[in-house]
Protein backbone atom coordinates (compact mmCIF):
# COMPACT_ATOMS: atom_id res chain seq x y z
CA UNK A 1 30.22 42.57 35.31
CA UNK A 2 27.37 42.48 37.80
CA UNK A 3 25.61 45.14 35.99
CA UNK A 4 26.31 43.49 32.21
CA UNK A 5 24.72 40.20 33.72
CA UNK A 6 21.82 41.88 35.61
CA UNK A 7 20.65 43.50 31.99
CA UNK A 8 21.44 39.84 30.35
CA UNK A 9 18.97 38.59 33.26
CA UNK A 10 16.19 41.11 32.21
CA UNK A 11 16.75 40.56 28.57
CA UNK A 12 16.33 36.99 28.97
CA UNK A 13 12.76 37.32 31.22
CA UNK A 14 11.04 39.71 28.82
CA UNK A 15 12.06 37.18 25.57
CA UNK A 16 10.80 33.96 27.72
CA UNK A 17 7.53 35.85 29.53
CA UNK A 18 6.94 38.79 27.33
CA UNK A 19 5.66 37.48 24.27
CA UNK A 20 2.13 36.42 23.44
CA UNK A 21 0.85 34.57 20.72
CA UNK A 22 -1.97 36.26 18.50
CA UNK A 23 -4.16 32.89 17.86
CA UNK A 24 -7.59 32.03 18.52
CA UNK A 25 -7.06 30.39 21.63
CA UNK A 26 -8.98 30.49 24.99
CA UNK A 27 -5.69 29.81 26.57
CA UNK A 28 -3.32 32.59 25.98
CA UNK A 29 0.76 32.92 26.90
CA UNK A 30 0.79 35.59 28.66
CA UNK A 31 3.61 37.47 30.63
CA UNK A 32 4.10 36.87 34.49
CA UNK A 33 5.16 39.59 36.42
CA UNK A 34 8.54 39.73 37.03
CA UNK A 35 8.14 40.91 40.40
CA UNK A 36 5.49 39.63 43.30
CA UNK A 37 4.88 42.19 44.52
CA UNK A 38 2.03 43.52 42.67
CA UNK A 39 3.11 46.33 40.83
CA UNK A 40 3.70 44.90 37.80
CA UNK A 41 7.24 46.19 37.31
CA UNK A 42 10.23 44.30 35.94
CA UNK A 43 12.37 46.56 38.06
CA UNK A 44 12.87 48.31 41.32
CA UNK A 45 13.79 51.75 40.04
CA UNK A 46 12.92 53.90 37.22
CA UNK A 47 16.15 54.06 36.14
CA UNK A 48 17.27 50.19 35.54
CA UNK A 49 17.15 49.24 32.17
CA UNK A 50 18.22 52.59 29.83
CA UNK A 51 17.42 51.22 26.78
CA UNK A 52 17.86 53.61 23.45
CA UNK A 53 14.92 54.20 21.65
CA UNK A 54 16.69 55.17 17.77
CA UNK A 55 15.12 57.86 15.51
CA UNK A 56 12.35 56.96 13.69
CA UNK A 57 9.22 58.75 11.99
CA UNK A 58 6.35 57.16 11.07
CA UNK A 59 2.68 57.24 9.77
CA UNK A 60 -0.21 57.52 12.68
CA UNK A 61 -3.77 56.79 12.55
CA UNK A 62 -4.62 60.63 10.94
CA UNK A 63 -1.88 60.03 8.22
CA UNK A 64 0.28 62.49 9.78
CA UNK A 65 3.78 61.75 10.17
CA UNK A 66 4.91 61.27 13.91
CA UNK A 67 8.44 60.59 15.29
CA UNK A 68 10.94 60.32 18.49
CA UNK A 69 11.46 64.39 17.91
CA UNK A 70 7.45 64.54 18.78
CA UNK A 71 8.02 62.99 22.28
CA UNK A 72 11.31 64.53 23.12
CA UNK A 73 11.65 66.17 26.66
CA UNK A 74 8.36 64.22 27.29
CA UNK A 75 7.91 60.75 29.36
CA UNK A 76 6.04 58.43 27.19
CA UNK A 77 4.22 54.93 27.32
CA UNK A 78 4.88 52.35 24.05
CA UNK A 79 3.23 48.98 23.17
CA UNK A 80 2.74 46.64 20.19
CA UNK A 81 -0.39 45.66 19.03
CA UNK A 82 -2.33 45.03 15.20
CA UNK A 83 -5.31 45.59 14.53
CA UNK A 84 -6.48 42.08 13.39
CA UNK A 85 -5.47 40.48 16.60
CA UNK A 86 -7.95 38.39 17.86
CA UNK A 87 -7.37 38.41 21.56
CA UNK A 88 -4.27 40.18 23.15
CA UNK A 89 -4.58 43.61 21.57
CA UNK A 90 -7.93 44.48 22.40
CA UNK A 91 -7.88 43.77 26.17
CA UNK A 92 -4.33 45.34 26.38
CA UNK A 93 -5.47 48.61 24.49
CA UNK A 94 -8.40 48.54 26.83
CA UNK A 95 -5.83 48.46 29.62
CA UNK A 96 -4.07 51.29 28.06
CA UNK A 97 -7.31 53.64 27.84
CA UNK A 98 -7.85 52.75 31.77
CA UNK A 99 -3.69 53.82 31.88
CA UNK A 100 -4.45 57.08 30.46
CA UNK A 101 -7.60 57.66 31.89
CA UNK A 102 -5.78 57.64 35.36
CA UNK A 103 -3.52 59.53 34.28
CA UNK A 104 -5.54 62.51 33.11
CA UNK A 105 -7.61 62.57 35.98
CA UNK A 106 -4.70 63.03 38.24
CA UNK A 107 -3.63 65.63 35.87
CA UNK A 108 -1.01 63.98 34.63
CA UNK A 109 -0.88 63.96 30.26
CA UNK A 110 1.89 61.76 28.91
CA UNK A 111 2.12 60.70 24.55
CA UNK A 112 1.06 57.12 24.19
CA UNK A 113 3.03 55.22 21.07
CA UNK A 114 1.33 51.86 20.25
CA UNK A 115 3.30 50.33 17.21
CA UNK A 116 2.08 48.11 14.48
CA UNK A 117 2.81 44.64 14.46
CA UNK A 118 0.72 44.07 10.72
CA UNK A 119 2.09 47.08 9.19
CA UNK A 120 1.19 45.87 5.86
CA UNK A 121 -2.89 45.56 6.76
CA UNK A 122 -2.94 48.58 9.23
CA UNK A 123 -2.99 51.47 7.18
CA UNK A 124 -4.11 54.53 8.97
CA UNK A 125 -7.73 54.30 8.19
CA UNK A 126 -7.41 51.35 9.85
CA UNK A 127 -5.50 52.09 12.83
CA UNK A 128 -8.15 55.20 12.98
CA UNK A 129 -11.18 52.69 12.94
CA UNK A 130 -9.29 50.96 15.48
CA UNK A 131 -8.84 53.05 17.77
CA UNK A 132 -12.33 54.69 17.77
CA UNK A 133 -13.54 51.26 19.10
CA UNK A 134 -11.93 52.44 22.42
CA UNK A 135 -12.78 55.08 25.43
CA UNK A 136 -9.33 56.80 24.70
CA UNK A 137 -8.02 60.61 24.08
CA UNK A 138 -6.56 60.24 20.40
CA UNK A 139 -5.00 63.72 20.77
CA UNK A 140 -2.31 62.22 23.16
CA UNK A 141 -2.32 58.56 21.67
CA UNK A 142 -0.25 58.02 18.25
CA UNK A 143 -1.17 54.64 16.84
CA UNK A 144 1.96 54.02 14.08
CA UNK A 145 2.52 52.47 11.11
CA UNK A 146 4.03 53.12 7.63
CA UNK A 147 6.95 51.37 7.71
CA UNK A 148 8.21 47.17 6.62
CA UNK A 149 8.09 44.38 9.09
CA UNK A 150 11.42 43.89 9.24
CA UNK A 151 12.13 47.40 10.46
CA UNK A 152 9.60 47.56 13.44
CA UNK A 153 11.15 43.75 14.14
CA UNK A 154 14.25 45.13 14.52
CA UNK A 155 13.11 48.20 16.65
CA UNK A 156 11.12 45.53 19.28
CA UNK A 157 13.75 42.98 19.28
CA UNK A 158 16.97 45.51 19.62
CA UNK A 159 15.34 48.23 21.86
CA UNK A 160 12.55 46.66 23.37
CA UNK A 161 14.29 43.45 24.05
CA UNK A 162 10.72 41.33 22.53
CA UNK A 163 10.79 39.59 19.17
CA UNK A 164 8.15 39.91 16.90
CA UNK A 165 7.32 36.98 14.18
CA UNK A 166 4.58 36.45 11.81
CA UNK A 167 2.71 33.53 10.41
CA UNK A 168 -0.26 32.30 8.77
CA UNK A 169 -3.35 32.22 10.46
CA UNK A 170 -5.27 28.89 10.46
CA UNK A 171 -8.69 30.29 9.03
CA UNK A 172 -9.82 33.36 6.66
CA UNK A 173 -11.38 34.60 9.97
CA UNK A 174 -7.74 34.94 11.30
CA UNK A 175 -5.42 34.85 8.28
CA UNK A 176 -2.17 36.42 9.96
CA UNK A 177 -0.55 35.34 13.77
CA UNK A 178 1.88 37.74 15.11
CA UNK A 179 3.91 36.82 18.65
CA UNK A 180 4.84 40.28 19.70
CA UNK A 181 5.46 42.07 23.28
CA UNK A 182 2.31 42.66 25.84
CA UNK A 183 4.18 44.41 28.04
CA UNK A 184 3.79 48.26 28.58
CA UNK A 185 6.87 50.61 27.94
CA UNK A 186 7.83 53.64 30.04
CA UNK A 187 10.23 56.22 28.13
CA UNK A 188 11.75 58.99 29.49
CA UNK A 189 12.22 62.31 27.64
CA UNK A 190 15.62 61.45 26.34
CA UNK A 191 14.18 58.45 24.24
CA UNK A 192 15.68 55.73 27.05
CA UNK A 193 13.01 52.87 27.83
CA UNK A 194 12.86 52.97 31.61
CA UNK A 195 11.10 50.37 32.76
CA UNK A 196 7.72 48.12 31.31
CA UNK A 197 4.59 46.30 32.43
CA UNK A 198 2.16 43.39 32.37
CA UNK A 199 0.25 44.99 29.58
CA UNK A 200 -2.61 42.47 30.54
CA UNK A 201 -2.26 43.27 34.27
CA UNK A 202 -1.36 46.79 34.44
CA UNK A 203 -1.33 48.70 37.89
CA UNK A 204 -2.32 52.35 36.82
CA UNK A 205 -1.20 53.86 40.07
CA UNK A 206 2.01 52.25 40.24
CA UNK A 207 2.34 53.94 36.20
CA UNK A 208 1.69 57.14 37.90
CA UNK A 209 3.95 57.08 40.53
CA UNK A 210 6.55 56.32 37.91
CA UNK A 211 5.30 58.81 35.66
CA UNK A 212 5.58 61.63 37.81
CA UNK A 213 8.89 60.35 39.35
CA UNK A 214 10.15 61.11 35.64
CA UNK A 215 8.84 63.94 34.95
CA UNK A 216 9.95 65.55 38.43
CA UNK A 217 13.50 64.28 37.46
């Protein structure tokens, strides 16, 4: 029972704190960290939350098809972002780049999954263009899309425990809002989501530390 309620608990922060408005706003909702102690964790072990990640194959950014048999045996990182976001999705793929820049220059390589929020608008080309905006290894990074709304909603709101919902923007400039999870996903090599992070506050070292904890597993 203890356990059942602990994972209700966790549930309930990410769906209150993990979500973030895409709107043209100075003043963003952003998640707090579930701990305070700094390292941007919503747990204390890598091993907490075991959520399923189910099969799936999608479209990247090279319009090659990618899927959970790509990343299996490997630890992995996942977030959601769209390409016409106007604030949260640039600084937290920023933040990712800085993720996987650490990472490489410890020697550590893990795949990096960021999902499509706007999978309608962010065809490949566009996730490519994208991308290429950023100081980030696109061999190791698979920017997806290729799929309906309803099916990646279904994927964040029953695996990653974070609704997504769309609207219309208030101006051509930003014609589509999307709330959607900032938070940073670790994955093992079975598919399980581990644990996550402030995707707007990320603590690279503390990623490491978890990474190779994984991958020594």
């Amino acid at each position: 029972m203890k356990q059942i309620q602990s994972k209700l608990m966790i549930g309930l922060v990410i769906l209150c704190l993990g979500l973030s408005a895409c709107a043209p706003s100075t003043q963003q909702q952003t998640p707090s960290d579930p701990n305070k102690n700094g390292s941007n964790q919503a747990t204390n072990d890598v091993s907490d939350l075991n959520w399923q990640v189910p099969e799936f194959t999608f479209t990247d950014q090279n319009g090659k098809p990618f899927g959970l048999k790509d990343v299996k045996g490997k630890v992995w990182l996942a977030d959601f972002i769209f390409t016409r976001c106007p604030n949260v999705c640039p600084p937290m793929t920023a933040n990712m780049a800085k993720v996987q820049k650490h990472l490489q220059k410890a020697g550590v390589n893990v795949e990096i999954v960021s999902f499509s929020v706007d999978p309608d608008y962010d065809k490949p080309e566009v996730l490519k263009q994208f991308a290429g905006k950023y100081d980030l290894d696109q061999t190791h990074w698979h920017f997806l899309t290729g799929y309906k709304l309803e099916e990646i909603q279904k994927i964040a709101q029953e695996t990653f425990k974070g609704p997504v919902t769309q609207q219309k923007g208030p101006s051509a400039d930003v014609p589509i809002l999307v709330n959607h999870p900032t938070q940073f996903y670790l994955i093992d090599g079975s598919g399980k989501v581990i644990k996550f992070y402030d995707g707007l506050k990320p603590n690279p070292e503390q990623i490491l530390k978890d990474v190779k904890e994984l991958q020594n597993k």
